[in-house]
N, C-alpha and C. Protein backbone atom coordinates (compact mmCIF):
# COMPACT_ATOMS: atom_id res chain seq x y z
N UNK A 1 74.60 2.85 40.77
CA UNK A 1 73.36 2.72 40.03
C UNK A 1 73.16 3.93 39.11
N UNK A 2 72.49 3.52 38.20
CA UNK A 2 72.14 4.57 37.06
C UNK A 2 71.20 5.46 36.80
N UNK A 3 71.33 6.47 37.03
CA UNK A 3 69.75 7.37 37.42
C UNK A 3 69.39 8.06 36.26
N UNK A 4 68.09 7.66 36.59
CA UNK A 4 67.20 8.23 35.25
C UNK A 4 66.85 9.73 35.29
N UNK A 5 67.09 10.69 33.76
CA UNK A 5 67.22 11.52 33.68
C UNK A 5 66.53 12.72 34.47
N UNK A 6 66.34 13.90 34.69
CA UNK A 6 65.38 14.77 34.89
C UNK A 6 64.44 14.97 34.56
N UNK A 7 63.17 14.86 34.86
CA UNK A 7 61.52 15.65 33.98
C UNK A 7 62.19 16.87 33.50
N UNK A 8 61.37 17.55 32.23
CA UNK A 8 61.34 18.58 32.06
C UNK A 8 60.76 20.01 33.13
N UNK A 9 59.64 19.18 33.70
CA UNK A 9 58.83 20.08 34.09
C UNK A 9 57.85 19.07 35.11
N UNK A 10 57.25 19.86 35.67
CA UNK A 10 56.66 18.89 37.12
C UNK A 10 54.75 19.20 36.92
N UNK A 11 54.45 20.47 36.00
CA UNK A 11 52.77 20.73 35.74
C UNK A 11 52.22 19.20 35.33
N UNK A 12 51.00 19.27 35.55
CA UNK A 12 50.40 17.71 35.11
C UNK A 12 50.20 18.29 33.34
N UNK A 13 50.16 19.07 32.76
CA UNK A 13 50.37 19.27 31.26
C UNK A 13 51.24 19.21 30.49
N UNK A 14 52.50 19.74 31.31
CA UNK A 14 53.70 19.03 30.47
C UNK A 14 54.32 17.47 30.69
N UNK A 15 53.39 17.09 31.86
CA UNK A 15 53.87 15.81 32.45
C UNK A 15 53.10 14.81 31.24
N UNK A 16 51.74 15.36 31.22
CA UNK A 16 50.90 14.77 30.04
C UNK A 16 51.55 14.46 29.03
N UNK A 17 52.36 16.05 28.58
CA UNK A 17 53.11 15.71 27.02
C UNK A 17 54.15 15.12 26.65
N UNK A 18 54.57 14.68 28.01
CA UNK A 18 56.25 13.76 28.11
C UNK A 18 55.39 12.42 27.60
N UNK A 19 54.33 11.82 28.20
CA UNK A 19 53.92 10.25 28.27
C UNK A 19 53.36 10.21 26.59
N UNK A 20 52.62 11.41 26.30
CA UNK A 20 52.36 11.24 24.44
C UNK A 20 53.40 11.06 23.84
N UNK A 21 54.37 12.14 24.00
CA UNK A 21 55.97 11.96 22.94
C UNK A 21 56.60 10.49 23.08
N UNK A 22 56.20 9.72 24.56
CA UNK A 22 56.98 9.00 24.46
C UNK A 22 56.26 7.80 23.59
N UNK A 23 55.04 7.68 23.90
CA UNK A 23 54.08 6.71 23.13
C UNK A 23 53.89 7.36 21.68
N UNK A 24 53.87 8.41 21.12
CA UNK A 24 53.70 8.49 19.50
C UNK A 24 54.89 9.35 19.23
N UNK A 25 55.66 9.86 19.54
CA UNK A 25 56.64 11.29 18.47
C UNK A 25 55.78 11.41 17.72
N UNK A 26 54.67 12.03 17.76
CA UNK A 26 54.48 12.73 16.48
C UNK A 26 54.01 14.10 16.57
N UNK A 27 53.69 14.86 15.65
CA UNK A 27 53.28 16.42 15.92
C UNK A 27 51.45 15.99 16.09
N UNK A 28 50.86 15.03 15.71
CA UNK A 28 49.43 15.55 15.39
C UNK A 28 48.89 15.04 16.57
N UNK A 29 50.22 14.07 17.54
CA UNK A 29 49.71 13.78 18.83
C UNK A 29 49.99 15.03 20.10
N UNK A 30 50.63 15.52 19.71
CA UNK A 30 50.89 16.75 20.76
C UNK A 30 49.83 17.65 19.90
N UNK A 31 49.86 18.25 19.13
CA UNK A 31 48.21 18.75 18.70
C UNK A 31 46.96 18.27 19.61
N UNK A 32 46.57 16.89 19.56
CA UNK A 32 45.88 16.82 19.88
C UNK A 32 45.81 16.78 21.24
N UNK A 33 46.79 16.44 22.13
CA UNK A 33 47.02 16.97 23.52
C UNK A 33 46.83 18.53 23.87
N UNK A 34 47.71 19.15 22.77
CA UNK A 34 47.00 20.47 23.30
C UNK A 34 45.61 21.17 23.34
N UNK A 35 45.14 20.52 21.79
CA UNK A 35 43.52 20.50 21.87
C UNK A 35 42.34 20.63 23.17
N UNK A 36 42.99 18.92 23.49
CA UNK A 36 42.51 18.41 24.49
C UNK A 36 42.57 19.21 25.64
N UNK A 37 43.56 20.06 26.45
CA UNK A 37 44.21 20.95 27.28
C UNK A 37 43.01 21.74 27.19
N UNK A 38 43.08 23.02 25.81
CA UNK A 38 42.28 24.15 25.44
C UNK A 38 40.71 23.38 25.68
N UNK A 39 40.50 22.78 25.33
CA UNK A 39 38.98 22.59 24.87
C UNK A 39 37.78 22.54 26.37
N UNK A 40 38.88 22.61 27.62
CA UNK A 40 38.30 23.04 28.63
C UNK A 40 38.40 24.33 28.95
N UNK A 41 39.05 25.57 28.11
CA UNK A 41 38.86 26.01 29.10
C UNK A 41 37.94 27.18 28.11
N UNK A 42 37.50 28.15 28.80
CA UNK A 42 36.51 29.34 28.23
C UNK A 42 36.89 30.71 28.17
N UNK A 43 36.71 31.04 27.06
CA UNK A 43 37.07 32.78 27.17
C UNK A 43 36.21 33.38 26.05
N UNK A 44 36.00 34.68 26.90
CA UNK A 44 35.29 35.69 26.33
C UNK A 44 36.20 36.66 25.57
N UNK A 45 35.64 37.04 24.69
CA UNK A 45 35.99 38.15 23.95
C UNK A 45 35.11 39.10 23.61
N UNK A 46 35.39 40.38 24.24
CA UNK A 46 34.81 41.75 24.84
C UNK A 46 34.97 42.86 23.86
N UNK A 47 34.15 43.13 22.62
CA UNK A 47 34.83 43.76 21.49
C UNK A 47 33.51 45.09 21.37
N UNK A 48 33.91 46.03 20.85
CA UNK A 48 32.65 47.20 20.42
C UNK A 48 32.13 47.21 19.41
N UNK A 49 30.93 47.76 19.15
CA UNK A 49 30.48 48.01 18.07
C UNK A 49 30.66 49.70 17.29
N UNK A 50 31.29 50.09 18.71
CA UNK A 50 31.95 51.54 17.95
C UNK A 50 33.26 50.85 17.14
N UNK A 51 33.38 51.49 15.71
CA UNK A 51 34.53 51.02 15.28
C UNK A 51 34.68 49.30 14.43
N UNK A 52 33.48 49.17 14.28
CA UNK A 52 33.10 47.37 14.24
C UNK A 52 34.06 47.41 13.15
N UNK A 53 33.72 48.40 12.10
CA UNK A 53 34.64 47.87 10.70
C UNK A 53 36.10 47.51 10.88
N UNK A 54 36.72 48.05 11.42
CA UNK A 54 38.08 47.85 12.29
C UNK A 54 38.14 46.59 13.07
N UNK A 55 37.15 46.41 14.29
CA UNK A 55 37.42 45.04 15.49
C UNK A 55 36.78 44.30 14.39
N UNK A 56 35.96 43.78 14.00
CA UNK A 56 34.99 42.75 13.60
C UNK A 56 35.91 41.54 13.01
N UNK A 57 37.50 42.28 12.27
CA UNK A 57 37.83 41.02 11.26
C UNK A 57 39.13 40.80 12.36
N UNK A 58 39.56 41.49 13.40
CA UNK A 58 40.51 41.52 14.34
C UNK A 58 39.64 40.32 15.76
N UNK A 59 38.52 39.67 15.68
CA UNK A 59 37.54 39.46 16.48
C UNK A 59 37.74 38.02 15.92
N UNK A 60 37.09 38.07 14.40
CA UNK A 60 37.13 37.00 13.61
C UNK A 60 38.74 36.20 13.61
N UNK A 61 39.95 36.55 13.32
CA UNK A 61 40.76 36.46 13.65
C UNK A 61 41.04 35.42 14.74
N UNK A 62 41.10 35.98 15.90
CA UNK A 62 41.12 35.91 16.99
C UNK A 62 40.08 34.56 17.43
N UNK A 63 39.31 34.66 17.38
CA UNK A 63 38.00 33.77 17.43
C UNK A 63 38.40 32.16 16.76
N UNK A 64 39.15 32.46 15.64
CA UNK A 64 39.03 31.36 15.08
C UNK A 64 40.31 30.69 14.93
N UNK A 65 41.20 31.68 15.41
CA UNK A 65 42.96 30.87 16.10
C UNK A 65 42.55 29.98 17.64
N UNK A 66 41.90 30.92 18.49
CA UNK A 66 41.40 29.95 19.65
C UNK A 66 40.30 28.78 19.43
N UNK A 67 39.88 28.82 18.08
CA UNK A 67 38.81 27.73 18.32
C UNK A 67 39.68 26.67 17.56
N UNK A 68 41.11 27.18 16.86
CA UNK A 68 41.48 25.92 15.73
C UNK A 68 42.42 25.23 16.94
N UNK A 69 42.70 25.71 18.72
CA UNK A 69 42.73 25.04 19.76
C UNK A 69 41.63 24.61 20.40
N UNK A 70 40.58 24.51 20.22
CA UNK A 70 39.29 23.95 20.37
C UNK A 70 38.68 25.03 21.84
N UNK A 71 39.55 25.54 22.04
CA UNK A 71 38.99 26.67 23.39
C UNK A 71 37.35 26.94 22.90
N UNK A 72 36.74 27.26 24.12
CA UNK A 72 35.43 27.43 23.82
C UNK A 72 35.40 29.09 23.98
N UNK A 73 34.86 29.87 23.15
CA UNK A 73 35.08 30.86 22.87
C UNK A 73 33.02 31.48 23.01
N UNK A 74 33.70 32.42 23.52
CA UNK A 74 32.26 33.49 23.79
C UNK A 74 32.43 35.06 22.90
N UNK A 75 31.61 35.58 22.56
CA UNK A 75 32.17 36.88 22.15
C UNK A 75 30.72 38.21 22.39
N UNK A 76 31.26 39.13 22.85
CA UNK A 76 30.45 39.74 23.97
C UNK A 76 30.49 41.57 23.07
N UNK A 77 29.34 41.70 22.42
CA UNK A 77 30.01 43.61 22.30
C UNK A 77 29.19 44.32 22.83
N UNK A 78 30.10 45.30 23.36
CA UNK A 78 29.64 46.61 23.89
C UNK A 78 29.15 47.39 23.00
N UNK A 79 28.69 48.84 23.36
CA UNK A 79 28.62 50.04 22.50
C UNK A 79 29.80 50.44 22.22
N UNK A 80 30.64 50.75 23.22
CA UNK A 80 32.15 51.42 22.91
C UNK A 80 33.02 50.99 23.80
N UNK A 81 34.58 51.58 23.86
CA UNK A 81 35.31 51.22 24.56
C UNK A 81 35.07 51.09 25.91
N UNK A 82 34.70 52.21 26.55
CA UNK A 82 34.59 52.68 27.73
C UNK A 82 33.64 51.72 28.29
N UNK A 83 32.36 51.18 27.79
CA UNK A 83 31.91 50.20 28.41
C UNK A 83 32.55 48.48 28.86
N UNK A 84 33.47 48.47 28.18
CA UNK A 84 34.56 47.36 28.19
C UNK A 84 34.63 47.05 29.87
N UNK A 85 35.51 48.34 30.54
CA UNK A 85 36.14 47.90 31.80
C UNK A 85 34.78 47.65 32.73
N UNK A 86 33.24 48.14 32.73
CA UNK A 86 32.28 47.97 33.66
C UNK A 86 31.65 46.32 33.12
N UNK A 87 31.94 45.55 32.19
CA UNK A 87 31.75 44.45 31.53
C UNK A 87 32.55 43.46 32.26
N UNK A 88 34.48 43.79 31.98
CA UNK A 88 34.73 43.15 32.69
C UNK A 88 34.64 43.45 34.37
N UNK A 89 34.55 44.11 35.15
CA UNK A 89 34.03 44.02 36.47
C UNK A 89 33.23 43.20 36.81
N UNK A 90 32.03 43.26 35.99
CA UNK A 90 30.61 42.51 36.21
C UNK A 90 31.54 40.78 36.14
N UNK A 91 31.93 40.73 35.42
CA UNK A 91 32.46 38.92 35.33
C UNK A 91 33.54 38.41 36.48
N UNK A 92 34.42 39.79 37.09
CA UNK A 92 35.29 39.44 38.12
C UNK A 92 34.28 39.41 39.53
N UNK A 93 33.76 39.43 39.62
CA UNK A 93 32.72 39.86 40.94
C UNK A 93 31.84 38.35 41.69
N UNK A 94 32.02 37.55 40.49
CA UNK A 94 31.53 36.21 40.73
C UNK A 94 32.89 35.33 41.26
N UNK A 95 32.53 34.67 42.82
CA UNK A 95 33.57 33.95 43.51
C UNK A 95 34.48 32.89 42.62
N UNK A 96 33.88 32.38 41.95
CA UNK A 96 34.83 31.81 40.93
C UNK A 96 34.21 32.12 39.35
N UNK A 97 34.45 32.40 38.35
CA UNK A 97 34.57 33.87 37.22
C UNK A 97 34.28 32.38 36.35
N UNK A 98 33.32 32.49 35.68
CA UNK A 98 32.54 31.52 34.50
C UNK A 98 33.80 31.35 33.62
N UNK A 99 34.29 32.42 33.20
CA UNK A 99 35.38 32.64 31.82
C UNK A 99 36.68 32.36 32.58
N UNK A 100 38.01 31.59 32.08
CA UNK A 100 39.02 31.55 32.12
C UNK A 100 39.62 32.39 31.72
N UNK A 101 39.30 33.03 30.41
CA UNK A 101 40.05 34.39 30.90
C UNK A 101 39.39 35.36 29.73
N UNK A 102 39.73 36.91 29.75
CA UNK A 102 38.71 37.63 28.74
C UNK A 102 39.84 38.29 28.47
N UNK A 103 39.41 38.73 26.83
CA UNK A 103 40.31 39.50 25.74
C UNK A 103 39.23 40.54 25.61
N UNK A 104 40.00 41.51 25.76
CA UNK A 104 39.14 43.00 25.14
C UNK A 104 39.27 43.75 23.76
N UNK A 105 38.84 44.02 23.24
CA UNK A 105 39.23 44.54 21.42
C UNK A 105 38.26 45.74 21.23
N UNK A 106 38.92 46.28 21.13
CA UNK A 106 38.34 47.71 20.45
C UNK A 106 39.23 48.82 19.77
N UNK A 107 39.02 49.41 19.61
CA UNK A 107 39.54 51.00 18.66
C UNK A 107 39.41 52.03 18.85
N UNK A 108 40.33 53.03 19.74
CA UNK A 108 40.44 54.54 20.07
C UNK A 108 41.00 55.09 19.07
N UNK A 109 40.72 56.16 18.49
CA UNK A 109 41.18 56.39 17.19
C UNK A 109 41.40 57.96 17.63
N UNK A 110 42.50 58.66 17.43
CA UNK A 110 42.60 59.97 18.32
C UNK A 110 42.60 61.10 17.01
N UNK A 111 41.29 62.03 17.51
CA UNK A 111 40.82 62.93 17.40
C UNK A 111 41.04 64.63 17.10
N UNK A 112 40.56 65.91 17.29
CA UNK A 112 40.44 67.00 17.25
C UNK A 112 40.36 67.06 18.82
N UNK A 113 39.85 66.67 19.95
CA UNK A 113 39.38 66.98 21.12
C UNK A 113 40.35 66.03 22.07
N UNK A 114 40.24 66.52 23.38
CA UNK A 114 40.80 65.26 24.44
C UNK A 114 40.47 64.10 24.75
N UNK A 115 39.08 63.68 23.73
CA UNK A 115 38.67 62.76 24.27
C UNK A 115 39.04 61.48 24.05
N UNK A 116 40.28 61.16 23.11
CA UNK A 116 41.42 60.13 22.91
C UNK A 116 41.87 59.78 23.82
N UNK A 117 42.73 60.44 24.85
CA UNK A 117 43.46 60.64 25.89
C UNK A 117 42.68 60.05 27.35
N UNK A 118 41.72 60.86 27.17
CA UNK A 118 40.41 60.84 28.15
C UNK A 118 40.21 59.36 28.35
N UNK A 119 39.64 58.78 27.38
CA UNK A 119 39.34 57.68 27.35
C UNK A 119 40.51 56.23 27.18
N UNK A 120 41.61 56.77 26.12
CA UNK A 120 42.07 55.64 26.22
C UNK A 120 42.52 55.57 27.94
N UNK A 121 43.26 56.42 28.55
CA UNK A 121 43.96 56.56 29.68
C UNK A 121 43.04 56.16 30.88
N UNK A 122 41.44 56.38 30.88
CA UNK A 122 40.56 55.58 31.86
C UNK A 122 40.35 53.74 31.37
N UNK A 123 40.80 53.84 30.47
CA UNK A 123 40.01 52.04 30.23
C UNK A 123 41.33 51.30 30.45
N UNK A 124 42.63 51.61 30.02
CA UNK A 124 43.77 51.21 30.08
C UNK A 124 43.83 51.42 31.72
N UNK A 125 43.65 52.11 32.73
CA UNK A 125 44.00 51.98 33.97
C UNK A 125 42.91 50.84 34.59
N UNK A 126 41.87 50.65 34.23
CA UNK A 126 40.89 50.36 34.92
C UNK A 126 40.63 48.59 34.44
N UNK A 127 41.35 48.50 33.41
CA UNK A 127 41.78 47.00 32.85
C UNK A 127 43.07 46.51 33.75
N UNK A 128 44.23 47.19 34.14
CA UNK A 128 45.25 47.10 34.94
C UNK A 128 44.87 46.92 36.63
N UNK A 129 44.12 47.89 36.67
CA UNK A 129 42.98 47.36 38.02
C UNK A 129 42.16 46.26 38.06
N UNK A 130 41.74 45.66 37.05
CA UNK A 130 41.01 44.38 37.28
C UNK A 130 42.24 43.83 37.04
N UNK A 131 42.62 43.68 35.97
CA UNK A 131 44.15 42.32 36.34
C UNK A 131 44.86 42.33 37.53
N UNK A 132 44.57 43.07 38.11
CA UNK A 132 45.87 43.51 39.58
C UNK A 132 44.95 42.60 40.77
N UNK A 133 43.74 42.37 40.24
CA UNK A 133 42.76 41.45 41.48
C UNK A 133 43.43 39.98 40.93
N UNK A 134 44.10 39.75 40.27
CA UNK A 134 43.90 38.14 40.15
C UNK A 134 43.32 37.27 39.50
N UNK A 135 41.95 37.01 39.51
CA UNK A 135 41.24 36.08 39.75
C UNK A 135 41.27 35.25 38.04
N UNK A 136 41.22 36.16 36.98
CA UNK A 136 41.62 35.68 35.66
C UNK A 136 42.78 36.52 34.50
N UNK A 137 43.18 35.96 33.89
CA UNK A 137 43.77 36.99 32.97
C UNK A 137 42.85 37.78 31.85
N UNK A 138 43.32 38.99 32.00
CA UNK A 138 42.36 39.83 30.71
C UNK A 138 43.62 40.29 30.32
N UNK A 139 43.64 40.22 28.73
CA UNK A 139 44.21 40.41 27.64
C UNK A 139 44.06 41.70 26.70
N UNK A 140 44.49 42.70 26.77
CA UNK A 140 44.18 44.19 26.47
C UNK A 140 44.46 44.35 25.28
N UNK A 141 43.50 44.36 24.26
CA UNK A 141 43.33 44.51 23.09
C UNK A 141 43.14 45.47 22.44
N UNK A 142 42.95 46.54 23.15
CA UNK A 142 42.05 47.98 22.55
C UNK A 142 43.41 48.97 21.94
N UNK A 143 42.96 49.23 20.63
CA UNK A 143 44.12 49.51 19.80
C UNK A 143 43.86 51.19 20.21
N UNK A 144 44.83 51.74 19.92
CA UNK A 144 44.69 52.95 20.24
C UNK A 144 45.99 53.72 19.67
N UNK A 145 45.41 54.40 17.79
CA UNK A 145 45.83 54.91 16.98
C UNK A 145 45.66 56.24 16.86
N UNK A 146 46.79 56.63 16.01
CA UNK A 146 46.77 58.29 15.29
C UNK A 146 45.80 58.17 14.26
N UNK A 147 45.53 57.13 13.61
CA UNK A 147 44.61 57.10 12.52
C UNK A 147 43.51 56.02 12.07
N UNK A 148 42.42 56.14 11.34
CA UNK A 148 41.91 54.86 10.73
C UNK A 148 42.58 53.96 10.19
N UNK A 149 43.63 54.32 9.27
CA UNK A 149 44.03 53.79 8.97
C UNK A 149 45.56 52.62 9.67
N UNK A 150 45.72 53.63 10.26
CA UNK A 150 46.61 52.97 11.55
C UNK A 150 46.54 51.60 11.95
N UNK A 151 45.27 51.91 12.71
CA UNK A 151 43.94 50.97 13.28
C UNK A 151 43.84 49.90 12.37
N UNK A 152 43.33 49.89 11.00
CA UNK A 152 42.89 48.61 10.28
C UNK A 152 44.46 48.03 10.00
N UNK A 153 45.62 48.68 10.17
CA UNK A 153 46.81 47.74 9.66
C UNK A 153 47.03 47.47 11.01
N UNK A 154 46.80 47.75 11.89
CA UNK A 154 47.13 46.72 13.53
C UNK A 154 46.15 45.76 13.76
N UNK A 155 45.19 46.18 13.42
CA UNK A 155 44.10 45.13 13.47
C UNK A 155 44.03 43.96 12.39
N UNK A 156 44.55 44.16 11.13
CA UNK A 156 44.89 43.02 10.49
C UNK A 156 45.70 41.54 11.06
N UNK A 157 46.45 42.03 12.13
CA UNK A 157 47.35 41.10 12.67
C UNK A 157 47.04 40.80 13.97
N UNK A 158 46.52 42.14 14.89
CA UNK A 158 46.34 41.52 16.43
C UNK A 158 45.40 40.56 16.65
N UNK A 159 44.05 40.06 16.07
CA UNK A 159 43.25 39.20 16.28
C UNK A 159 44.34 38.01 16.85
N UNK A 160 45.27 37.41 16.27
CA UNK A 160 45.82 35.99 16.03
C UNK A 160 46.61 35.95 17.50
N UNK A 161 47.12 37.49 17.54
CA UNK A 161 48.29 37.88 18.37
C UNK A 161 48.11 37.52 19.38
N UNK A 162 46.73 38.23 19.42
CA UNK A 162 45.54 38.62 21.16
C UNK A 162 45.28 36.60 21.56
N UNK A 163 45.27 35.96 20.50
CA UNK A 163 44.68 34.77 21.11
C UNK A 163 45.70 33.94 21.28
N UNK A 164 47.04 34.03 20.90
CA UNK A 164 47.91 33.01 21.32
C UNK A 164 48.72 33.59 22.27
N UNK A 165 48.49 34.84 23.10
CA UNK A 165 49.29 35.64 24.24
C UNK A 165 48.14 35.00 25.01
N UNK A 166 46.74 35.00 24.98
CA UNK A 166 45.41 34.05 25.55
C UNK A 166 45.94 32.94 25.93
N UNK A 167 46.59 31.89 25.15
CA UNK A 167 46.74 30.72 25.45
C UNK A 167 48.10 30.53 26.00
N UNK A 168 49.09 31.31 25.94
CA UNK A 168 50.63 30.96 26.43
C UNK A 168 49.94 31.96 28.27
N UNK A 169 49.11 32.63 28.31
CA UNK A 169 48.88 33.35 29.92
C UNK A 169 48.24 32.25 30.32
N UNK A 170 46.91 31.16 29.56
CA UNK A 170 46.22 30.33 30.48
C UNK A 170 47.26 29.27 30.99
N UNK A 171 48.38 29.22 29.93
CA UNK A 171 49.33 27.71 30.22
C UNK A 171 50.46 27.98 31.38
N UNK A 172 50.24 29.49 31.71
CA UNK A 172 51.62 29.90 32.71
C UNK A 172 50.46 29.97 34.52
N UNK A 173 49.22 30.46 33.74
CA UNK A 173 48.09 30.15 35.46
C UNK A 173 47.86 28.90 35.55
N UNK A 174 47.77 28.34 34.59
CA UNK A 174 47.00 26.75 35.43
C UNK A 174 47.78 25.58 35.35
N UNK A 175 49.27 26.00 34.92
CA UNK A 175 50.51 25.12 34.86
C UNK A 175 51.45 25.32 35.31
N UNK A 176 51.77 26.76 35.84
CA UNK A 176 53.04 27.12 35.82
C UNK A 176 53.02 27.64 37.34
């Protein structure tokens, strides 16, 4: 007897996208499957208002690559970096976490003083400490340059970056 080939994959999302390909081949039907996928799930984006001129179009960006997957998108600012990691705490602390997962964005821009160091080196550990609990993925966004100018040419590009590393982490937790 003749046995029928292997699945690709055994998640109920890629199982989803085997039964579309087979009923349409087309691209605007797997689009809209993935749509469909994103459009449940929720994420915050955790950005400052120190530095806005820098995050704001890295935010925008970002914001509007996850919404052209229909993700439902929140966007949350602090005063500055450092308030970031006590933000996300507050959202991990709830038994099951409203947001699917949170992106952080901000701008350390290093200085005359230690307080570059100081700070990037507490928010970067203390983001690695909440991801090390589990419960959602957070996505570490906070740029952390020699210069302003640095900053606005990384930030031209990470908005897009930050949200489709967002969507390939939600498709590896709730599929993989």
């Amino acid at each position: 007897p003749r046995r029928a080939a292997p699945l690709l994959g055994s998640s109920s999302f890629e199982l989803f996208l085997l039964v579309i390909l087979n009923f349409h081949r087309s691209y605007a039907a797997i689009c809209d499957a993935a749509q469909l996928y994103y459009s449940k799930k929720k994420i915050v984006i955790i950005d400052t208002h120190w530095n806005a001129e820098i995050i704001k179009p890295m935010v925008k960006d970002c914001k509007e690559t996850l919404e052209e997957y229909k993700a439902n998108v929140h966007v949350l600012s602090v005063p500055g970096a450092y308030e970031i990691p006590y933000i996300v705490g507050k959202y991990l602390k709830y038994e099951r976490p409203y947001f699917d997962a949170i992106i952080t964005m901000g701008a350390i821009i290093r200085g005359e003083t230690p307080h570059f160091e100081i700070i990037s080196q507490s928010i970067s550990d203390s983001i690695l400490q909440a991801n090390m609990r589990g419960k959602i993925p957070i996505i570490f966004g906070v740029l952390t340059t020699n210069s302003a100018d640095q900053a606005r040419e990384r930030a031209s590009y990470k908005g897009k970056e930050l949200a489709l590393s967002t969507l390939s982490v939600l498709d590896i937790v709730f599929d993989g």
